[in-house]
N, C-alpha and C. Protein backbone atom coordinates (compact mmCIF):
# COMPACT_ATOMS: atom_id res chain seq x y z
N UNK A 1 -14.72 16.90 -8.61
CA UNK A 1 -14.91 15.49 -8.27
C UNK A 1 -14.85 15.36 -6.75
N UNK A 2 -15.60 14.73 -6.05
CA UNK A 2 -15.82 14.31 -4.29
C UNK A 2 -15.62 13.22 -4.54
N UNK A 3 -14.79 12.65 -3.72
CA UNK A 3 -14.13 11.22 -2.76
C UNK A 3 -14.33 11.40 -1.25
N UNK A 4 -14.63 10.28 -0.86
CA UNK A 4 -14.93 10.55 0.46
C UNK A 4 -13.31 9.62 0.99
N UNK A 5 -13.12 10.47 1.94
CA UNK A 5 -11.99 9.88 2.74
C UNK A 5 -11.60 8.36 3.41
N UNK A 6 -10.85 7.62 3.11
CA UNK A 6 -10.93 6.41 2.98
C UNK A 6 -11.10 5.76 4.63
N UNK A 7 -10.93 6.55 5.71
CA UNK A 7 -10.53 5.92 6.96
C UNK A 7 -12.58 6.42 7.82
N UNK A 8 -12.22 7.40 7.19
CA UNK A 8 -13.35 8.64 8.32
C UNK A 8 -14.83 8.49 7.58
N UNK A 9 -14.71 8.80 5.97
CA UNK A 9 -16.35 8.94 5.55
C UNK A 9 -16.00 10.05 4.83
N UNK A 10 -14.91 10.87 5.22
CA UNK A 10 -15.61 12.42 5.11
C UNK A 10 -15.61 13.10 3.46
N UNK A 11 -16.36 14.16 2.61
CA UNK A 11 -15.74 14.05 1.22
C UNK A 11 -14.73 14.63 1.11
N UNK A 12 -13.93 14.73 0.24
CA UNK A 12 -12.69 15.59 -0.14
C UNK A 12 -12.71 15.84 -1.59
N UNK A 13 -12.45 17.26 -1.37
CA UNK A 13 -12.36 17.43 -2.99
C UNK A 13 -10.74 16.73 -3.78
N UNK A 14 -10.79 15.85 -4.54
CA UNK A 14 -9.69 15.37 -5.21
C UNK A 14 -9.64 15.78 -6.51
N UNK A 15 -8.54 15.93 -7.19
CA UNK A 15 -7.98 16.32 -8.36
C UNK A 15 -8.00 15.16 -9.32
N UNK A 16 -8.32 14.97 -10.40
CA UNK A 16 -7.65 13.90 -10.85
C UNK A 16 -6.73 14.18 -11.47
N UNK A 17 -5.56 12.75 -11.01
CA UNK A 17 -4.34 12.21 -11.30
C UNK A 17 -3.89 11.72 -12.05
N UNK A 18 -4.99 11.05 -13.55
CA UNK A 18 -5.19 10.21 -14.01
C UNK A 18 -4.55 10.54 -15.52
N UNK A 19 -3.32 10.21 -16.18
CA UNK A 19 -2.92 10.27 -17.28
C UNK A 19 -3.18 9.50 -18.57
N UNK A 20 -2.64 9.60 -19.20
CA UNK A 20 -2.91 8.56 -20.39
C UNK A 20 -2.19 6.87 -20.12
N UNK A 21 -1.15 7.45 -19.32
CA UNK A 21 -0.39 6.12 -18.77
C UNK A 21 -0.17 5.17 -17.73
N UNK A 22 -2.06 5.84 -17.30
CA UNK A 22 -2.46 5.45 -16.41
C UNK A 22 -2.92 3.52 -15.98
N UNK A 23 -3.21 3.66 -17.11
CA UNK A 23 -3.78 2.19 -18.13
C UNK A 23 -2.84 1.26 -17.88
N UNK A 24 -1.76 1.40 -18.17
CA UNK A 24 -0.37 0.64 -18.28
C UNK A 24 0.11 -0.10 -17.22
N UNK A 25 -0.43 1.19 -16.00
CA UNK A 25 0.60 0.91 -15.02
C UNK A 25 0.11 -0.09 -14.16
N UNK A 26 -0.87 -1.06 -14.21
CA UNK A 26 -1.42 -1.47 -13.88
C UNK A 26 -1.07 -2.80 -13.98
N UNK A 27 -0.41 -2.92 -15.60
CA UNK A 27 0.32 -4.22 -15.75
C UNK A 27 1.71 -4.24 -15.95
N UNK A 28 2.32 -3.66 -15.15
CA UNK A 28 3.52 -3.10 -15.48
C UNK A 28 4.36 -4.52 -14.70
N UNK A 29 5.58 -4.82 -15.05
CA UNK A 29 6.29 -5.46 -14.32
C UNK A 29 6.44 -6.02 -13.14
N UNK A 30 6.70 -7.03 -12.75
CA UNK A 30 6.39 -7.29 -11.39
C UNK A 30 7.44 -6.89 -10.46
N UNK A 31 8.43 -6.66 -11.18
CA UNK A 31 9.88 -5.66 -10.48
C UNK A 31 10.75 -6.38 -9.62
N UNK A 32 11.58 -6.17 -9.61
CA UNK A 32 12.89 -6.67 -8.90
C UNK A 32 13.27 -7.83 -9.29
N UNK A 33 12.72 -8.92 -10.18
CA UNK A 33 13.20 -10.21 -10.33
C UNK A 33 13.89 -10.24 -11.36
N UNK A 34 14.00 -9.09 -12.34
CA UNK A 34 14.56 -9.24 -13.76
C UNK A 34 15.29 -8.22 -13.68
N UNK A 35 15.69 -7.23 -12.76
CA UNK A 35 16.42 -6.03 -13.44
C UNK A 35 15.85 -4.68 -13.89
N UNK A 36 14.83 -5.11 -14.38
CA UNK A 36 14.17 -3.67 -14.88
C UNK A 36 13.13 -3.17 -14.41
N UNK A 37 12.93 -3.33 -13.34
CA UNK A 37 11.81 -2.98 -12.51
C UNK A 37 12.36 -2.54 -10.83
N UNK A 38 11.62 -1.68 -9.96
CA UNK A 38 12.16 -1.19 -8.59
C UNK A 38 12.39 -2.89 -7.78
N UNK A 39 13.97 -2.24 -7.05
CA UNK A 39 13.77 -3.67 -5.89
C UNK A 39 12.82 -3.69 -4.76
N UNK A 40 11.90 -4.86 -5.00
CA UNK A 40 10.78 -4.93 -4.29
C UNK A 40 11.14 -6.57 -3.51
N UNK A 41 11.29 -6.55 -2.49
CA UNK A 41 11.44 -7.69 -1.63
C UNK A 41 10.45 -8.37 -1.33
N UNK A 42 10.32 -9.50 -1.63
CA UNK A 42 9.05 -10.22 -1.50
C UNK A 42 8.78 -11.62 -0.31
N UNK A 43 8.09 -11.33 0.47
CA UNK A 43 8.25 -12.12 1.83
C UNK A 43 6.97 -13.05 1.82
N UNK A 44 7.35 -13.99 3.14
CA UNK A 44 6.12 -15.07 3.24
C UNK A 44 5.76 -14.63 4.36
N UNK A 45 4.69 -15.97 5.12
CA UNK A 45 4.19 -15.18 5.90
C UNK A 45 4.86 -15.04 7.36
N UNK A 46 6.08 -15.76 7.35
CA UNK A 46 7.22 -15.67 8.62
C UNK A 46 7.86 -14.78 8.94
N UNK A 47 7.91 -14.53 7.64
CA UNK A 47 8.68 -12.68 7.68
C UNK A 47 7.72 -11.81 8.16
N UNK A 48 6.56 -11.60 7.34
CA UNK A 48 5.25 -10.80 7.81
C UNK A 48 5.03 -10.99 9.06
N UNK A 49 4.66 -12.13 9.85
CA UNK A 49 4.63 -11.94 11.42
C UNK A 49 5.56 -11.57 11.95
N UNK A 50 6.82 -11.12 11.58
CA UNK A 50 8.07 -10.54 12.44
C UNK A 50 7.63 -9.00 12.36
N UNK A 51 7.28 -8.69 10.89
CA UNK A 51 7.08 -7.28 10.52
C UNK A 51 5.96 -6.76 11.67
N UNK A 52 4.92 -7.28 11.17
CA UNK A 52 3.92 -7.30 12.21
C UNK A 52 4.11 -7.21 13.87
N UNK A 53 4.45 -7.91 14.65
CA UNK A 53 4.98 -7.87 15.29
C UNK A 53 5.60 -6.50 15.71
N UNK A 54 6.82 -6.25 15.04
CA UNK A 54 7.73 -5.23 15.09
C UNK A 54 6.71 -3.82 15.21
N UNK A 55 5.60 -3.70 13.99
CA UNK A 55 5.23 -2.83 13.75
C UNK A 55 4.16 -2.60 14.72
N UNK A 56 3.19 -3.59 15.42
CA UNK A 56 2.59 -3.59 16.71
C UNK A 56 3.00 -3.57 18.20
N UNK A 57 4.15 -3.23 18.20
CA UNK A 57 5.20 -3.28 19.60
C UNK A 57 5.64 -1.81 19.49
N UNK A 58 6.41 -1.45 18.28
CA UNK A 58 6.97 -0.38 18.49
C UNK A 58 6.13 0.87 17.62
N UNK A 59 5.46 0.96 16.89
CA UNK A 59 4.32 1.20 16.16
C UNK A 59 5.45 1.78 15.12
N UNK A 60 4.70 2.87 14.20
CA UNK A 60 5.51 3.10 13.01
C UNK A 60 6.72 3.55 12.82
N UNK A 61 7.36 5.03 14.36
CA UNK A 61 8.01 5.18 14.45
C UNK A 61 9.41 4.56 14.54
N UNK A 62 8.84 3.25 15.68
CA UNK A 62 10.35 2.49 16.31
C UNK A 62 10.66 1.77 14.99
N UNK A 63 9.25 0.97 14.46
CA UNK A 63 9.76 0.02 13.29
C UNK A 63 10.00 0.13 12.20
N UNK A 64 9.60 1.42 11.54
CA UNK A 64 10.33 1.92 10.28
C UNK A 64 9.61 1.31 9.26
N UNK A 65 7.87 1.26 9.62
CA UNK A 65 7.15 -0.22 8.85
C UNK A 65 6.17 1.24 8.93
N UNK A 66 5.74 0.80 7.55
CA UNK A 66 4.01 1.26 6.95
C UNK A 66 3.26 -0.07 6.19
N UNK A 67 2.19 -0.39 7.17
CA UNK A 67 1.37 -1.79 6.46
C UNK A 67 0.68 -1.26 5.82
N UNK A 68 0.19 -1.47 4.86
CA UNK A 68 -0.95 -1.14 3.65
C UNK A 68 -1.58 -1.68 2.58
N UNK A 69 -2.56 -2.25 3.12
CA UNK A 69 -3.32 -3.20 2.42
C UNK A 69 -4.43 -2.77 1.57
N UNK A 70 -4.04 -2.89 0.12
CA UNK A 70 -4.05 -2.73 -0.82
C UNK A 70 -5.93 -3.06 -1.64
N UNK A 71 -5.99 -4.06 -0.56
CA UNK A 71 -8.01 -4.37 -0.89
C UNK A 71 -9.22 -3.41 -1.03
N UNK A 72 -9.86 -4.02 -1.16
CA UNK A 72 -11.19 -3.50 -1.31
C UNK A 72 -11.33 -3.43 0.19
N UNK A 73 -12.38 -2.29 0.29
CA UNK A 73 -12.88 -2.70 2.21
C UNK A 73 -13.66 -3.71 2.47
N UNK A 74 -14.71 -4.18 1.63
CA UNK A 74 -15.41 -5.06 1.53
C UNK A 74 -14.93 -6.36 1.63
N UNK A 75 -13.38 -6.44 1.12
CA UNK A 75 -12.74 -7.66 1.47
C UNK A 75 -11.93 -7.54 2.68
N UNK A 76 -11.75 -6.91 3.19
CA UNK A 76 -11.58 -6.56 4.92
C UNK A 76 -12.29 -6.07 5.69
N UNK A 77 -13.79 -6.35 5.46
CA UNK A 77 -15.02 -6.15 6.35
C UNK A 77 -15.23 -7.85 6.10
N UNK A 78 -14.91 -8.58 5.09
CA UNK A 78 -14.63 -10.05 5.78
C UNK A 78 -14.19 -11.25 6.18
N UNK A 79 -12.67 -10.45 5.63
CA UNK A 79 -11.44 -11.17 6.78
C UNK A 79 -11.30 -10.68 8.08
N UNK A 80 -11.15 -9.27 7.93
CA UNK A 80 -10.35 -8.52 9.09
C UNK A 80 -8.93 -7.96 8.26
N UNK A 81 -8.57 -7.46 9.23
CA UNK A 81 -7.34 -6.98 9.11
C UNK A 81 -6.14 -7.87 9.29
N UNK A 82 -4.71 -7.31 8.61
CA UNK A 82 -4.13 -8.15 9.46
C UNK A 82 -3.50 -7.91 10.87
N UNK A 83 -3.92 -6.70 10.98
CA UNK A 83 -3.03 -6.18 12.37
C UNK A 83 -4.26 -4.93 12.75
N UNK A 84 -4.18 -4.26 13.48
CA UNK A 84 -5.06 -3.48 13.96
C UNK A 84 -4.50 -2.08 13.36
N UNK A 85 -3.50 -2.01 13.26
CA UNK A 85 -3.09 -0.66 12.44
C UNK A 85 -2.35 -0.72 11.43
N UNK A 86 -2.96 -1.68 10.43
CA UNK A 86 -2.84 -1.89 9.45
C UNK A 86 -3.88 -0.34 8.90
N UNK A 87 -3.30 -0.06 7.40
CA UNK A 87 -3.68 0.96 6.70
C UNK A 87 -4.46 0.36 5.42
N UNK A 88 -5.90 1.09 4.82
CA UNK A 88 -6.05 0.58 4.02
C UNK A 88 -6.35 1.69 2.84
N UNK A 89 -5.57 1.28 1.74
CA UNK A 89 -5.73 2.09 0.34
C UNK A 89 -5.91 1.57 -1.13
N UNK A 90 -7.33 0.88 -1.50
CA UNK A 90 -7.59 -0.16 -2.53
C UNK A 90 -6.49 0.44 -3.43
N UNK A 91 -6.26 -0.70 -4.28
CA UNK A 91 -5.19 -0.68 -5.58
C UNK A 91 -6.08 0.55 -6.57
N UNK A 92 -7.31 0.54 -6.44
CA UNK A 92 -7.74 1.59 -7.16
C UNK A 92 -8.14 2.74 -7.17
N UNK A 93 -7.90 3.34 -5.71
CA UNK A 93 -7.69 4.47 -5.36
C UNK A 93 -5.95 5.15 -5.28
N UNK A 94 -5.27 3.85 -4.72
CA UNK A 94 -3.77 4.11 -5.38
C UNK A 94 -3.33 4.65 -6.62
N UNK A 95 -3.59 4.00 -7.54
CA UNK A 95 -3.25 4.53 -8.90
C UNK A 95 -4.70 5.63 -9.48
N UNK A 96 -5.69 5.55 -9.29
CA UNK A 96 -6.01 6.26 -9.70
C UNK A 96 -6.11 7.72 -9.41
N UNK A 97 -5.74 7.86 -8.33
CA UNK A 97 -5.33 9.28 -7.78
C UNK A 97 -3.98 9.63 -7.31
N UNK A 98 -3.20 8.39 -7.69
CA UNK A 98 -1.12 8.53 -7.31
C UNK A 98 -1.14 8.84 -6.18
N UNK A 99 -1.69 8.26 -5.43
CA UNK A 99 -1.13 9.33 -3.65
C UNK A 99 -0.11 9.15 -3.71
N UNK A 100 0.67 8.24 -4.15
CA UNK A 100 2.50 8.57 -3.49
C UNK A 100 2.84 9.87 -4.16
N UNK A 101 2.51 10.52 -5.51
CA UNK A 101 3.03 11.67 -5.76
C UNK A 101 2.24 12.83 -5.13
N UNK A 102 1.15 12.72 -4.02
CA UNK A 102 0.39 13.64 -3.55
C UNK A 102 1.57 14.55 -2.19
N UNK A 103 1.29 15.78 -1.96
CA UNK A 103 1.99 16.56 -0.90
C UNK A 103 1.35 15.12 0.74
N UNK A 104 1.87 15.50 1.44
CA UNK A 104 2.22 15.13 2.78
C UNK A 104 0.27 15.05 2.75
N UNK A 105 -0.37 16.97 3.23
CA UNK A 105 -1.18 17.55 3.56
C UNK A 105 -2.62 16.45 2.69
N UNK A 106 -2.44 16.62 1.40
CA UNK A 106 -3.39 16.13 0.47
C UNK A 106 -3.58 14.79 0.76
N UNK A 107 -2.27 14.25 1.44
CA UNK A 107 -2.29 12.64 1.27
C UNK A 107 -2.99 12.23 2.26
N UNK A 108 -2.24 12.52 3.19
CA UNK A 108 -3.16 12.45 4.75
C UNK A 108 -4.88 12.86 4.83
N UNK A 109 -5.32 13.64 4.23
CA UNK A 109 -6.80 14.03 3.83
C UNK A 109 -7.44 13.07 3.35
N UNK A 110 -6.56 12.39 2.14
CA UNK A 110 -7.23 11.37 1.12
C UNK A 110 -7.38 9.86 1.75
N UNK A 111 -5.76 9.90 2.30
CA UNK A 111 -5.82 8.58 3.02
C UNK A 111 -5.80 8.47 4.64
N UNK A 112 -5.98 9.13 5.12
CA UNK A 112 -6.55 9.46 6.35
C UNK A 112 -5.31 8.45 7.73
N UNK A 113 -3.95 8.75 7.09
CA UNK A 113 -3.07 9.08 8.05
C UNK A 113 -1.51 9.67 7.40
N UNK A 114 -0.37 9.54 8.24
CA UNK A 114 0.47 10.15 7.09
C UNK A 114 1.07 9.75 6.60
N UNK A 115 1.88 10.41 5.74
CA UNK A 115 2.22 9.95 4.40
C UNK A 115 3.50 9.22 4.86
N UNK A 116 3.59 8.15 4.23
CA UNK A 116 4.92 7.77 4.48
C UNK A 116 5.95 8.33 3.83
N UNK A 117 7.44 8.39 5.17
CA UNK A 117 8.32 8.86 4.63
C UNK A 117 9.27 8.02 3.37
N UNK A 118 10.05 9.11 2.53
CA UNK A 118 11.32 8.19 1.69
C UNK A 118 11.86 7.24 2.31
N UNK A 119 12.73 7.83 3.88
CA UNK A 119 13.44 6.51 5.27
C UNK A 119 12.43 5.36 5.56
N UNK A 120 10.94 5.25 5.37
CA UNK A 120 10.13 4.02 6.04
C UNK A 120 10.47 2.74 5.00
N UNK A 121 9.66 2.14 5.12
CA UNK A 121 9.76 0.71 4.72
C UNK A 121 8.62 0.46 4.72
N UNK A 122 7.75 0.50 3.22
CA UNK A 122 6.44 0.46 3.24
C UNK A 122 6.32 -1.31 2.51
N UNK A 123 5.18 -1.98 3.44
CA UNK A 123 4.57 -3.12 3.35
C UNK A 123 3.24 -3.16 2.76
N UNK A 124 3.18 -3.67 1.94
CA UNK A 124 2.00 -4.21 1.27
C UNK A 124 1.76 -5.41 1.54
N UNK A 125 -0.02 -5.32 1.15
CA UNK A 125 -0.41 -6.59 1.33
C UNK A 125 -1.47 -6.43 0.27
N UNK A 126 -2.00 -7.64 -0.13
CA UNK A 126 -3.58 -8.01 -0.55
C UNK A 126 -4.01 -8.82 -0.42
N UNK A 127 -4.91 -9.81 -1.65
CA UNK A 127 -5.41 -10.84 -0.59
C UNK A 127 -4.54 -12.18 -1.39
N UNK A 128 -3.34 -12.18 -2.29
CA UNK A 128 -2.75 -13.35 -2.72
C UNK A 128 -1.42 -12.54 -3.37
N UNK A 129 -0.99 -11.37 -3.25
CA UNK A 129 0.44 -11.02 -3.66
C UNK A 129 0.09 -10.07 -5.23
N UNK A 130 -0.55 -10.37 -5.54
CA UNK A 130 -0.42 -9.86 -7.11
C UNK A 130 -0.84 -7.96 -6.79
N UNK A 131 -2.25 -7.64 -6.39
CA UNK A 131 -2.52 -6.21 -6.26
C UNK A 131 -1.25 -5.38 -5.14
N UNK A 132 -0.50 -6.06 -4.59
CA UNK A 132 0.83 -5.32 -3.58
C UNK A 132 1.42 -4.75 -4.49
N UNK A 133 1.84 -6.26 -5.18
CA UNK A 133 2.93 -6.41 -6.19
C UNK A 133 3.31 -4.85 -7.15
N UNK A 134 1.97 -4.25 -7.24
CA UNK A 134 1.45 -3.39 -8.38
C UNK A 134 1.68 -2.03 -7.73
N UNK A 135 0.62 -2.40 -6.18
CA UNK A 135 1.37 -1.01 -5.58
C UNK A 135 2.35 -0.69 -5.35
N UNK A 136 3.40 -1.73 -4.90
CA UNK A 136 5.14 -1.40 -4.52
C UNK A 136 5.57 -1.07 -6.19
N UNK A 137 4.82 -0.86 -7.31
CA UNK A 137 5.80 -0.67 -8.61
C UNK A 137 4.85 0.95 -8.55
N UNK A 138 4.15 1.23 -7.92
CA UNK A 138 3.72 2.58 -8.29
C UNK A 138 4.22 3.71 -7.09
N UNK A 139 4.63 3.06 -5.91
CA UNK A 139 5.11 3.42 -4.86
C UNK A 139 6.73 4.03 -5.58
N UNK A 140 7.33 2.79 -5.95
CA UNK A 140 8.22 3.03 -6.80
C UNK A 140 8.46 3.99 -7.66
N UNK A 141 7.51 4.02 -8.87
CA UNK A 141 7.79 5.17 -9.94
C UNK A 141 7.66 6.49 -8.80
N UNK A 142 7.20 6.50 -7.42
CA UNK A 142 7.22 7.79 -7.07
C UNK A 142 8.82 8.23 -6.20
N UNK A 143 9.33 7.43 -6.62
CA UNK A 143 11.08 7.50 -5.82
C UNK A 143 10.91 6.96 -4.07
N UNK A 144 9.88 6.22 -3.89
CA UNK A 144 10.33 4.97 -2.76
C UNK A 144 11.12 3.87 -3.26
N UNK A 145 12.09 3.34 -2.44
CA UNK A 145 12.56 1.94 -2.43
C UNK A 145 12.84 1.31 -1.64
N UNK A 146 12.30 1.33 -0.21
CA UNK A 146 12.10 0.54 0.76
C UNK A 146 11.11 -0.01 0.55
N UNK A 147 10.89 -1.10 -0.27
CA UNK A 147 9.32 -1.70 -0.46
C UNK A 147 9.35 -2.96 -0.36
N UNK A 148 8.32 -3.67 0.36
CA UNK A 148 8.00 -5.12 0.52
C UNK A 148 6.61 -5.52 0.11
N UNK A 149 6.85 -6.86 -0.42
CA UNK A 149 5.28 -7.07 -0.74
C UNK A 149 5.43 -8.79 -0.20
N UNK A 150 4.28 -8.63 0.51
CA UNK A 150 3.40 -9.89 1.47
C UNK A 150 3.10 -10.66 0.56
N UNK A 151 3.92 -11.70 -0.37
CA UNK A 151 2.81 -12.77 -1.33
C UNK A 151 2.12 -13.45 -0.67
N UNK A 152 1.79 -13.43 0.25
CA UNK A 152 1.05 -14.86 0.43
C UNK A 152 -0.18 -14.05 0.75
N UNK A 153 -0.78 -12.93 1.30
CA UNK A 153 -1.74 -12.09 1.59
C UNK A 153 -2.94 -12.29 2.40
N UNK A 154 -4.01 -12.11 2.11
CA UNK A 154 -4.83 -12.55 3.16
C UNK A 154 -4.71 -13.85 3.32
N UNK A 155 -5.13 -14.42 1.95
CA UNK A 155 -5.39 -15.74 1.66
C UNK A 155 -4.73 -16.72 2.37
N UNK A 156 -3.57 -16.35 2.58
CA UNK A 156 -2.58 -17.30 3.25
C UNK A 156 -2.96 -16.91 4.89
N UNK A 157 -2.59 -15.38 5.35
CA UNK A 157 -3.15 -15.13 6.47
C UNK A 157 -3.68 -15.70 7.34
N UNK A 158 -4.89 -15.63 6.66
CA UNK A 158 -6.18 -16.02 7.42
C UNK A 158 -6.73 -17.33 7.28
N UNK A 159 -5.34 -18.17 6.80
CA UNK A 159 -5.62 -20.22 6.60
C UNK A 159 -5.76 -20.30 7.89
């Protein structure tokens, strides 16, 4: 199977990732509000411009922030971004190839920077909260729990 690399163009040979329980995970819990799901912190967009901010001043290192917006490119070829180094990895290249359970090497290939660490604090976004929502629970099943998700998302954004 060829995927072309999400940042560059380029192809990559990818494995598929894709289980039987793959299906599921898609509607899985929205997490942290009931108990039985990863704690996922969920912010507006006041918080997000601090993050932002933080993460455009001191970049990933100082701020301990991975943005990653979760869209289609097509829907950020016509908003924009929300930040200039913002990361982008559709919800359906997420789950359908698990990059969070991918090595460092593979991930960076696929998603064309690196992988975030266990210590970061990975941010999601999309374009109204719900597709984040999904990635911070798959981020999750891979043993992250520094996770935030942007409800208000583009939509709100870019009012």
């Amino acid at each position: 199977f060829q995927a072309q690399n999400l940042l560059n163009g380029r192809p990559s040979a990818l494995p598929s990732r894709c289980g039987p329980s793959m299906q599921t995970c898609l509607f899985s819990s929205f997490g942290g509000d009931n108990g039985n799901g990863p704690m996922i912190q969920h912010i507006g967009k006041e918080q997000m411009e601090e993050i932002i901010e933080d993460y455009e001043e001191g970049g990933r290192e100082e701020s301990g922030y991975v943005v990653i917006d979760v869209r289609e490119p097509d829907e950020i070829a016509f908003t924009g971004k929300l930040s200039p180094n913002t990361h982008n990895i559709p919800l359906g290249v997420l789950a359908q190839y698990q990059v969070f359970s991918m090595d460092e090497d593979e991930f960076e290939e696929v998603c064309g920077f690196p992988k975030p660490t266990m210590d970061e604090t990975i941010v999601f976004s999309c374009a109204a909260g719900i597709r984040s929502t999904h990635a911070c629970n798959f981020a999750a099943q891979c043993g992250y729990s520094n996770l935030v998700n942007y409800r208000g998302g583009a939509n709100e954004w870019f009012l």
